[in-house]
PDB file of N, CA and C in Angstrom:
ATOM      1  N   UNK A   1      96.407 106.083  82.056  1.00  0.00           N
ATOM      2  CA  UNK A   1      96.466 106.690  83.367  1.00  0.00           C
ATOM      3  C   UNK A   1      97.024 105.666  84.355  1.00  0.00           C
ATOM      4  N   UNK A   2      97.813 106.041  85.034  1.00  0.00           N
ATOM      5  CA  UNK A   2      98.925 104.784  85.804  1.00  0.00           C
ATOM      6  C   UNK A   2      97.322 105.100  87.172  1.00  0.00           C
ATOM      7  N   UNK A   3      98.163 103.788  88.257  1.00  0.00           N
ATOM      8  CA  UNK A   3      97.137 103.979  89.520  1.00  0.00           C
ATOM      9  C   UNK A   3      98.083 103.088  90.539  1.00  0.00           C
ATOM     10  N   UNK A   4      97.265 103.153  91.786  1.00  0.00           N
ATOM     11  CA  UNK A   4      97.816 102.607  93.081  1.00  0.00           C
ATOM     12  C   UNK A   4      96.870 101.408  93.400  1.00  0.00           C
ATOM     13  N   UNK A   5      97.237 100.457  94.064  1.00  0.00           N
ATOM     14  CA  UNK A   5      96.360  99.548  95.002  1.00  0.00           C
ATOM     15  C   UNK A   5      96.774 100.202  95.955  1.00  0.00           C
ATOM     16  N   UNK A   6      96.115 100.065  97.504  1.00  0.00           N
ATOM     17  CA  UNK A   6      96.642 100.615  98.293  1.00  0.00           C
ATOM     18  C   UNK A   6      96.078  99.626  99.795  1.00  0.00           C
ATOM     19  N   UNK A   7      96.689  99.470 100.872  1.00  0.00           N
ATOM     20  CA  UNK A   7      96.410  99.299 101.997  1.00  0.00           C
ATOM     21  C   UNK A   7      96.613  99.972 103.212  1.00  0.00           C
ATOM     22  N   UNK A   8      95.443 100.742 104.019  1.00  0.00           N
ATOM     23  CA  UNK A   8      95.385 101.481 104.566  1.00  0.00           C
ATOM     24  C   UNK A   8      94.809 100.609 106.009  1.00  0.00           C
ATOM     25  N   UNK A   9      95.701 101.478 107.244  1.00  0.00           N
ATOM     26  CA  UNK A   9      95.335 100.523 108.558  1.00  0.00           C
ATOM     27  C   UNK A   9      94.962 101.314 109.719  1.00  0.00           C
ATOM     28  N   UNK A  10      94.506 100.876 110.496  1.00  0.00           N
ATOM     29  CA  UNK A  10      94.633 101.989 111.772  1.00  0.00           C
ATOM     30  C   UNK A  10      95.432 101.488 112.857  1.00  0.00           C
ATOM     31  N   UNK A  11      96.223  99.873 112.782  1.00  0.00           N
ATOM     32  CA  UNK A  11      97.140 100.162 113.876  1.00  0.00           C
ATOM     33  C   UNK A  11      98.048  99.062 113.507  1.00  0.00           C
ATOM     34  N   UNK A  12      99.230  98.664 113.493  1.00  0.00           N
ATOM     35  CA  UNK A  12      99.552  97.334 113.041  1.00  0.00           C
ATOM     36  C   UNK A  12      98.727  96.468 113.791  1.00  0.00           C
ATOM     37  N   UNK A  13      98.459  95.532 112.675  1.00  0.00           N
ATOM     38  CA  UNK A  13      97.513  94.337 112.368  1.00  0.00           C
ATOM     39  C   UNK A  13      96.177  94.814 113.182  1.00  0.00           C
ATOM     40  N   UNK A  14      95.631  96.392 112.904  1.00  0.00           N
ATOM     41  CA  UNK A  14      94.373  96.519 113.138  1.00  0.00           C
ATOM     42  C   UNK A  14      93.457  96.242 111.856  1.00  0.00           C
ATOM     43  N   UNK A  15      92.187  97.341 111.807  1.00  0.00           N
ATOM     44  CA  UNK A  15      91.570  97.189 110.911  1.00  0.00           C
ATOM     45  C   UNK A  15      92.809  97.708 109.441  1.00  0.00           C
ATOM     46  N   UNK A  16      91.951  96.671 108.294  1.00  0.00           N
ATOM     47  CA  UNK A  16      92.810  97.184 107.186  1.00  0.00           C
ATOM     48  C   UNK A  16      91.379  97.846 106.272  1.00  0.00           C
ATOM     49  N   UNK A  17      92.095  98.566 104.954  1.00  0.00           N
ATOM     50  CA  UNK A  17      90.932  98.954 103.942  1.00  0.00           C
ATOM     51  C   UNK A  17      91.960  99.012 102.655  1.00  0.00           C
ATOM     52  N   UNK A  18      91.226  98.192 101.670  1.00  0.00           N
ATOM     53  CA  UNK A  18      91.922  97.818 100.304  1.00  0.00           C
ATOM     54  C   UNK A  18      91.296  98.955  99.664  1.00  0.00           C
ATOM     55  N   UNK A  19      92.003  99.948  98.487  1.00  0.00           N
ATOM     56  CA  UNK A  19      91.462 100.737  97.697  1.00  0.00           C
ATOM     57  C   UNK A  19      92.328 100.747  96.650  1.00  0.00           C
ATOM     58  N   UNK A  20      91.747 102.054  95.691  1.00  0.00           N
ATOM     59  CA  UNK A  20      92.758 102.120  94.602  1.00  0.00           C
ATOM     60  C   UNK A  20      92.253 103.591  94.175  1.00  0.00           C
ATOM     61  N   UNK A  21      93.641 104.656  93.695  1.00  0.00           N
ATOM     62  CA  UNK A  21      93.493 105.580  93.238  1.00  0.00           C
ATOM     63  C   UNK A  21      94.249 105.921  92.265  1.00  0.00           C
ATOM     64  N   UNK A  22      94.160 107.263  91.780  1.00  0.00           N
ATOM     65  CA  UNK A  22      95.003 107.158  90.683  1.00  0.00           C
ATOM     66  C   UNK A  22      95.787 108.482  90.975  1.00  0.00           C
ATOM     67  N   UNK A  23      95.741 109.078  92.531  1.00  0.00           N
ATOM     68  CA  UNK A  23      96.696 109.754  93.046  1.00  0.00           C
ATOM     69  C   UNK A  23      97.047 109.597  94.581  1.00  0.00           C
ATOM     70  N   UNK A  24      97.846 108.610  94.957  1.00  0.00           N
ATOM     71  CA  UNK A  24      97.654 108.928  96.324  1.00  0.00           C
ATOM     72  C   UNK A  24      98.174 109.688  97.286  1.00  0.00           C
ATOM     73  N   UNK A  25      98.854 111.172  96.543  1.00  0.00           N
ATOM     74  CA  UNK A  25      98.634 111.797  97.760  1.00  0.00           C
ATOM     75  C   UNK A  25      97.202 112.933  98.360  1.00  0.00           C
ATOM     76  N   UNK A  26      96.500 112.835  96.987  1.00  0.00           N
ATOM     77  CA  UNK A  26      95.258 113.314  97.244  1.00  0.00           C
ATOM     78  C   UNK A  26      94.244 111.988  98.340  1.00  0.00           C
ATOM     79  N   UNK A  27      94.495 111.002  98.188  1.00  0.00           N
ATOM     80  CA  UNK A  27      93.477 110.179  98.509  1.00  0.00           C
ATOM     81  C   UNK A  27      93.939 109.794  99.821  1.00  0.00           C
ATOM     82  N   UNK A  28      95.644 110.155 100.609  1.00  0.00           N
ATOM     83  CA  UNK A  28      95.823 110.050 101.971  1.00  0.00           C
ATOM     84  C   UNK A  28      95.311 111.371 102.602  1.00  0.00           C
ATOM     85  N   UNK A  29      95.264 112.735 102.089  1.00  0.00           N
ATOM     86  CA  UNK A  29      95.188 113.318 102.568  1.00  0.00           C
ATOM     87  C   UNK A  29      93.136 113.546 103.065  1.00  0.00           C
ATOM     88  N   UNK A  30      92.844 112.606 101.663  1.00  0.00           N
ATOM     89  CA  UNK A  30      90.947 112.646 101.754  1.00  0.00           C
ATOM     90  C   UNK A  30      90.833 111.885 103.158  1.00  0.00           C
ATOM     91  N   UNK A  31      91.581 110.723 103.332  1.00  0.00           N
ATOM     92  CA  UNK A  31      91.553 109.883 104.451  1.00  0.00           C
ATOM     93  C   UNK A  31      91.567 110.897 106.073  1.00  0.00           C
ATOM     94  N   UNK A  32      92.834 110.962 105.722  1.00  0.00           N
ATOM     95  CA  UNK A  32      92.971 112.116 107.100  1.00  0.00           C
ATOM     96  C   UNK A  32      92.578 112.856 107.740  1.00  0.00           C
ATOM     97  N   UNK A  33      91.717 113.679 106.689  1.00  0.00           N
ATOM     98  CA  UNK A  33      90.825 114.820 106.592  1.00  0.00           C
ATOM     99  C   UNK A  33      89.432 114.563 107.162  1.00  0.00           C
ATOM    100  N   UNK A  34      89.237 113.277 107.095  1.00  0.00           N
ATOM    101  CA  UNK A  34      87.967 112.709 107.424  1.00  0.00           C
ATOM    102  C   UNK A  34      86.981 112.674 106.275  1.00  0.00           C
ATOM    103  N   UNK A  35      87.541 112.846 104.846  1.00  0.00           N
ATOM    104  CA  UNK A  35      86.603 112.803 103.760  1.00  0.00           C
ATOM    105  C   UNK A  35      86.679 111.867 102.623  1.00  0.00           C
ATOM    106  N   UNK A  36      87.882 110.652 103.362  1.00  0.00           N
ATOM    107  CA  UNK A  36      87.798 109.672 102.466  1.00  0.00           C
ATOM    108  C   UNK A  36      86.799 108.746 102.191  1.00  0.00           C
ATOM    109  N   UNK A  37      86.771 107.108 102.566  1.00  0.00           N
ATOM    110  CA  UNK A  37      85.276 106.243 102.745  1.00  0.00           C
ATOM    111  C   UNK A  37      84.897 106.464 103.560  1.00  0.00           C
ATOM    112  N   UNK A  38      83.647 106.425 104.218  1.00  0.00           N
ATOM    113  CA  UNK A  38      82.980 106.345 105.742  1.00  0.00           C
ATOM    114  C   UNK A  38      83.711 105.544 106.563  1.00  0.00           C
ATOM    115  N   UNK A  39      84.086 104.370 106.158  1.00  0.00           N
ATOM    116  CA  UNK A  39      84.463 103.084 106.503  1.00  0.00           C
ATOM    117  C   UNK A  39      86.342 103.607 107.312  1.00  0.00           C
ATOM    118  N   UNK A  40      86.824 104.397 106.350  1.00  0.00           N
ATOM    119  CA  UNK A  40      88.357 104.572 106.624  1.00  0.00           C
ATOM    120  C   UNK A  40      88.182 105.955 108.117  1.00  0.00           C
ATOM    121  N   UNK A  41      86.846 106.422 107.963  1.00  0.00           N
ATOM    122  CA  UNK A  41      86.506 107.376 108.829  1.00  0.00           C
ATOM    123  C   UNK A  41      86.128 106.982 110.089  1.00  0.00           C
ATOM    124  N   UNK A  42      85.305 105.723 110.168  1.00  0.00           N
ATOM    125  CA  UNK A  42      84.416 105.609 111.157  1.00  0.00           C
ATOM    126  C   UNK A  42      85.668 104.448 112.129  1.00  0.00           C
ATOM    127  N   UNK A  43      86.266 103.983 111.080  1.00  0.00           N
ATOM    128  CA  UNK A  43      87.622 102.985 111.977  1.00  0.00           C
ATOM    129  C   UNK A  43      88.789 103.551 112.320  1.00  0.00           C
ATOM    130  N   UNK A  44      89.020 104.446 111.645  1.00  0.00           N
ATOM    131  CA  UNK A  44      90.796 105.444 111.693  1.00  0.00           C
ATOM    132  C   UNK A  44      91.592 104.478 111.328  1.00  0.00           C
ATOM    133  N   UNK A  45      91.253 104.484 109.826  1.00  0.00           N
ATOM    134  CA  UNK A  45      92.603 103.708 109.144  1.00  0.00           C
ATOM    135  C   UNK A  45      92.808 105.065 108.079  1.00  0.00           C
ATOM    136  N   UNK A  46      93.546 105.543 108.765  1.00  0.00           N
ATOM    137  CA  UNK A  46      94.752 106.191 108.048  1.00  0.00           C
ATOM    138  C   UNK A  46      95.935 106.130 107.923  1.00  0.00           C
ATOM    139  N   UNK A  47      96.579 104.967 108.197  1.00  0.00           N
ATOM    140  CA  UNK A  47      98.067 104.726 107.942  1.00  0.00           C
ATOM    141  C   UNK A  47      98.143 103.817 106.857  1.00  0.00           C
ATOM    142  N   UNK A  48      98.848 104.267 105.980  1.00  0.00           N
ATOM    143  CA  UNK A  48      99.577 103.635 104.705  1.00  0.00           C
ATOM    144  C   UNK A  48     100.445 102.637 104.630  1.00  0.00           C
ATOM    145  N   UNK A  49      99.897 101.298 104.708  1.00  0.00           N
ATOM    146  CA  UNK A  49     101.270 100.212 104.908  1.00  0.00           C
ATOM    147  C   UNK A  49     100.982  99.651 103.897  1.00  0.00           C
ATOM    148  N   UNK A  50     100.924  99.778 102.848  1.00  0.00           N
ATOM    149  CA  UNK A  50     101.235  98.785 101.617  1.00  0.00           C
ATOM    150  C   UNK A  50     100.690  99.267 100.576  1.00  0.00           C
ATOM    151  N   UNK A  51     101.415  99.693  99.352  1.00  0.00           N
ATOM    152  CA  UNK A  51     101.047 100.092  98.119  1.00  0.00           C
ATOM    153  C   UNK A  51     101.459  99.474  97.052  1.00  0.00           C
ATOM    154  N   UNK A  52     100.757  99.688  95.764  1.00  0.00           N
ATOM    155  CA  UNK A  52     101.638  98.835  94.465  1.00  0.00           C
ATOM    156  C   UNK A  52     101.325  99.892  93.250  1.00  0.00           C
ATOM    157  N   UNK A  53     102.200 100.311  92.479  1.00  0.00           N
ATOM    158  CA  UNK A  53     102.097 101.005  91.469  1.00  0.00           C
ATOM    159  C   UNK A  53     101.550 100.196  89.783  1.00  0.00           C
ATOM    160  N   UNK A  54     100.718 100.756  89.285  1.00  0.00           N
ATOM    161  CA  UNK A  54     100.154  99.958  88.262  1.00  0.00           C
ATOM    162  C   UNK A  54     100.824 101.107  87.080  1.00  0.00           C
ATOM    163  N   UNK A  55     100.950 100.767  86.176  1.00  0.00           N
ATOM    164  CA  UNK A  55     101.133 101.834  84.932  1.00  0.00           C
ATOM    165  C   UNK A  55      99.719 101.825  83.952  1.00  0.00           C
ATOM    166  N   UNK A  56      99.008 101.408  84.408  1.00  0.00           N
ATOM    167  CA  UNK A  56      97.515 101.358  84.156  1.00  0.00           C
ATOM    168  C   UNK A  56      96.352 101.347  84.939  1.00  0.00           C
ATOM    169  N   UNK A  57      95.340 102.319  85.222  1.00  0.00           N
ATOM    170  CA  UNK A  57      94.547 102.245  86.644  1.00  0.00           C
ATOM    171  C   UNK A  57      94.024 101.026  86.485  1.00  0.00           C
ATOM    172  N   UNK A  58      93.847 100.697  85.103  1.00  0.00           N
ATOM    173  CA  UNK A  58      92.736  98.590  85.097  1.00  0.00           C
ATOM    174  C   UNK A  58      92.975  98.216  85.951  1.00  0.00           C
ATOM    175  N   UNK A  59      94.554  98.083  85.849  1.00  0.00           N
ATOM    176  CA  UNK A  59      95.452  96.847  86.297  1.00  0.00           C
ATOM    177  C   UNK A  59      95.733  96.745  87.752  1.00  0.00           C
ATOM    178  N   UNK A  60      95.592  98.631  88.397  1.00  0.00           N
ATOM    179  CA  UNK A  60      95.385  98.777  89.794  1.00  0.00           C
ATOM    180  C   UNK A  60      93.811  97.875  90.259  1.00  0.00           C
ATOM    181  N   UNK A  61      92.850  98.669  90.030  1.00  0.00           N
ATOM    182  CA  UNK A  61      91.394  98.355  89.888  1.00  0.00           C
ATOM    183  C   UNK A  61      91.146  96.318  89.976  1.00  0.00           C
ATOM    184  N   UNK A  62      92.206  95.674  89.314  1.00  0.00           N
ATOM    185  CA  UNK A  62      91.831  94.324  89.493  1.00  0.00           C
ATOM    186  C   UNK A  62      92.835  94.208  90.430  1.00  0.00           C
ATOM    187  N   UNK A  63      93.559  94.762  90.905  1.00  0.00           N
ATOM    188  CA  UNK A  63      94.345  93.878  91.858  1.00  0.00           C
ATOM    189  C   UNK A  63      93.446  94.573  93.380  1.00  0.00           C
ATOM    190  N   UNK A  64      93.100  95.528  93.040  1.00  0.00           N
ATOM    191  CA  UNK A  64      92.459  95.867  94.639  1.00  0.00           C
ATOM    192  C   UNK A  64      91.034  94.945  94.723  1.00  0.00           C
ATOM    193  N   UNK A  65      90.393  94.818  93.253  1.00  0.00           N
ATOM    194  CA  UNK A  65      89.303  93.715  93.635  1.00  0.00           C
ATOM    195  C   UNK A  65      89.934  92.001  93.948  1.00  0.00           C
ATOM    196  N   UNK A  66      91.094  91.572  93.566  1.00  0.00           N
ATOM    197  CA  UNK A  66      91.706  90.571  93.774  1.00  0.00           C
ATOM    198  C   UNK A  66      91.811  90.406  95.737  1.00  0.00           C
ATOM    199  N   UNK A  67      92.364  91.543  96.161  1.00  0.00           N
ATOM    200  CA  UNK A  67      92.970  91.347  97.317  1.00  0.00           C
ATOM    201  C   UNK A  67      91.713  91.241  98.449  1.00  0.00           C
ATOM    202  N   UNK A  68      90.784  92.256  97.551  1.00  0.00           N
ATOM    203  CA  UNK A  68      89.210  92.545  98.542  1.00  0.00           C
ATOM    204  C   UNK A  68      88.820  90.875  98.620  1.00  0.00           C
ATOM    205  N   UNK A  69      89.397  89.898  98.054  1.00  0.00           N
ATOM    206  CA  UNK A  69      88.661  88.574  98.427  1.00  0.00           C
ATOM    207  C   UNK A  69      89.816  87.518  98.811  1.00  0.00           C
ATOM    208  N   UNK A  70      90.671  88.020  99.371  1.00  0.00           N
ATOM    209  CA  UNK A  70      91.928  87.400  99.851  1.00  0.00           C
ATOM    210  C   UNK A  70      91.739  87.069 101.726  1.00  0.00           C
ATOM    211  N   UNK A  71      91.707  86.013 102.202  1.00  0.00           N
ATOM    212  CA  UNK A  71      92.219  85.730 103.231  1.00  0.00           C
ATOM    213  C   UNK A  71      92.705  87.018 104.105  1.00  0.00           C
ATOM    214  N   UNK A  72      92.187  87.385 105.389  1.00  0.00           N
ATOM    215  CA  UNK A  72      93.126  88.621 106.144  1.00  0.00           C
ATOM    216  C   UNK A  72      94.908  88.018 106.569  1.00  0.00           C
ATOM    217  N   UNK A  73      94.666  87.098 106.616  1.00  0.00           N
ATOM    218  CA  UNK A  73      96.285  86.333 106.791  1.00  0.00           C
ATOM    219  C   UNK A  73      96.963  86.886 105.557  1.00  0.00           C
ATOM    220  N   UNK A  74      96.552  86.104 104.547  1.00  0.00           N
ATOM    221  CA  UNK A  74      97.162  86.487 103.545  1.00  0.00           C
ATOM    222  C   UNK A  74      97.689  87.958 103.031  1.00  0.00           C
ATOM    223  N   UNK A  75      96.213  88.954 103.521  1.00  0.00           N
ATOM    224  CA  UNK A  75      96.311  90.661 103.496  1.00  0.00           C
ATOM    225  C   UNK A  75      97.658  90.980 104.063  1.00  0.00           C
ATOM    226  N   UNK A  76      97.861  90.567 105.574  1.00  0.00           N
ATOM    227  CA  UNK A  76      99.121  90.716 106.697  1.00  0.00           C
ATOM    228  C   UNK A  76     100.146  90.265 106.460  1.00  0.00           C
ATOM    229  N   UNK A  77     100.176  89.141 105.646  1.00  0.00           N
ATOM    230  CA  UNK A  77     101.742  88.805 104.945  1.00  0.00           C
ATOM    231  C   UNK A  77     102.758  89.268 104.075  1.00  0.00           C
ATOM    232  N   UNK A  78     101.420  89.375 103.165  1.00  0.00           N
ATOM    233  CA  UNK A  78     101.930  91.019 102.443  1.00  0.00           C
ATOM    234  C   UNK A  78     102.115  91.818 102.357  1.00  0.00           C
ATOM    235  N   UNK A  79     101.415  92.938 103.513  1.00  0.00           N
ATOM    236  CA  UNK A  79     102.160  93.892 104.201  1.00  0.00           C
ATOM    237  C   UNK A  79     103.576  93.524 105.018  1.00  0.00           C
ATOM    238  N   UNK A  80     103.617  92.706 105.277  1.00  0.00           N
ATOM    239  CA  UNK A  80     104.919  92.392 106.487  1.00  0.00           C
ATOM    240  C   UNK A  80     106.190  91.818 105.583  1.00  0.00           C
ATOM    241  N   UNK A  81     105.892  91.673 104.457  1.00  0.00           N
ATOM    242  CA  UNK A  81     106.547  91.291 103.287  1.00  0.00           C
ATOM    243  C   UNK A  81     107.499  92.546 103.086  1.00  0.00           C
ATOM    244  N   UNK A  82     106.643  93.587 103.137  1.00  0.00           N
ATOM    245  CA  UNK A  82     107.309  95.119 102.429  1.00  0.00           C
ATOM    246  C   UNK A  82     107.768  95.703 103.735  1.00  0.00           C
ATOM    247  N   UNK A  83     106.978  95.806 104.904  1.00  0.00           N
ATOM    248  CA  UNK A  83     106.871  96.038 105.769  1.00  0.00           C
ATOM    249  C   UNK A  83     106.332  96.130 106.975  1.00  0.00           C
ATOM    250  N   UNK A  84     107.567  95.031 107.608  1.00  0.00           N
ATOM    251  CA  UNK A  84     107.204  94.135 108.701  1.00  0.00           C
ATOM    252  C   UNK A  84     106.588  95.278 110.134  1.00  0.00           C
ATOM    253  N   UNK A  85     107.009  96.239 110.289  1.00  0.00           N
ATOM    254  CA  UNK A  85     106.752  96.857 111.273  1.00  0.00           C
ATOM    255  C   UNK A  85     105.154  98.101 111.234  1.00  0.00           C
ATOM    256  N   UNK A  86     104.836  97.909 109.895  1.00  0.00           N
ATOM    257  CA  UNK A  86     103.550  98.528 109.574  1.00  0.00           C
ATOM    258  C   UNK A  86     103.652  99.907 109.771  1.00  0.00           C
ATOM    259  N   UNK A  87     105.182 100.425 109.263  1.00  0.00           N
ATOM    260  CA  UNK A  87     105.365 102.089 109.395  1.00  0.00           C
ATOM    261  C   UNK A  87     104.346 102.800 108.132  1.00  0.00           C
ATOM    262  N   UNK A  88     104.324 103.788 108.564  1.00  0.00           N
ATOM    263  CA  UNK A  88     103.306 104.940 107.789  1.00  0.00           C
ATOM    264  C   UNK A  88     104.283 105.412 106.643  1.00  0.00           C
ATOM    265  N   UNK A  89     103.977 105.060 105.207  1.00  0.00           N
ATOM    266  CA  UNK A  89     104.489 104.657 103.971  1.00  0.00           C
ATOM    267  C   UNK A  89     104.224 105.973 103.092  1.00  0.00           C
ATOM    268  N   UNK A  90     103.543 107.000 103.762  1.00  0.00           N
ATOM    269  CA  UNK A  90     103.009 108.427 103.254  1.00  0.00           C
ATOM    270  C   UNK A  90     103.602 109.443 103.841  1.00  0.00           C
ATOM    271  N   UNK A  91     104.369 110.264 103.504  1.00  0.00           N
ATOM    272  CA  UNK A  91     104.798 110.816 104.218  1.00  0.00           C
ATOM    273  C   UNK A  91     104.398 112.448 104.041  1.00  0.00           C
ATOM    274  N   UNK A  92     103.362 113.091 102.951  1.00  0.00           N
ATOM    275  CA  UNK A  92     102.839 113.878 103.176  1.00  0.00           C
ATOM    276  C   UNK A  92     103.411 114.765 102.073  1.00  0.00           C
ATOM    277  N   UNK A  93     104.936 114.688 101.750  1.00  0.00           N
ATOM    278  CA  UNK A  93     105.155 115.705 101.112  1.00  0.00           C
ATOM    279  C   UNK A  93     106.108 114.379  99.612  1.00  0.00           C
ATOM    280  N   UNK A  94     106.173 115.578  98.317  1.00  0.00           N
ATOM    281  CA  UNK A  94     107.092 115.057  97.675  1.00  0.00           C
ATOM    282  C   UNK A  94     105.792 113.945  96.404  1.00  0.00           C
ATOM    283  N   UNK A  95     104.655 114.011  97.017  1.00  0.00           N
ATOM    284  CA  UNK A  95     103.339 112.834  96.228  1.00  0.00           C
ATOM    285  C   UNK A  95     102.959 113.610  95.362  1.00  0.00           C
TER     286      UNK A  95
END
């Protein structure tokens, strides 16, 4: 089963939230909806700035526990790496 890491924000360089799914256009739309984590609910991080495709959910699953203990600098570099302007990376249709 392939999977996503994912980084989800509520504003450039606001709050971020590291996850991982193994569909994400079900899991932007759980966000949005207000029925994703509490955490992505109670902050409004619903914008999508940084994803990585795994061809194995493991391999997603350790890199989102990898990043959950990463430096927030480090979190922001890597988004700004892919994308510097922290545009919304979901676009709703086509997932």
């Amino acid at each position: 089963m392939t999977g996503n890491a994912t980084m989800t924000a509520s504003q450039k360089r606001g709050t971020i939230y590291i996850g991982v799914t193994n569909d994400l256009g079900r899991r932007m739309r759980e966000h949005r909806s207000g029925q994703g984590s509490r955490f992505t609910s109670r902050y409004s991080v619903q914008r999508l700035v940084w994803y990585e495709e795994h061809f194995d959910i493991r391999g997603a699953i350790l890199r989102e526990k990898s990043l959950r203990h990463w430096p927030r600098q480090w979190k922001i570099e890597l988004i700004e790496k892919a994308n510097p302007e922290w545009f919304e990376l979901f676009r709703g249709t086509g997932w």
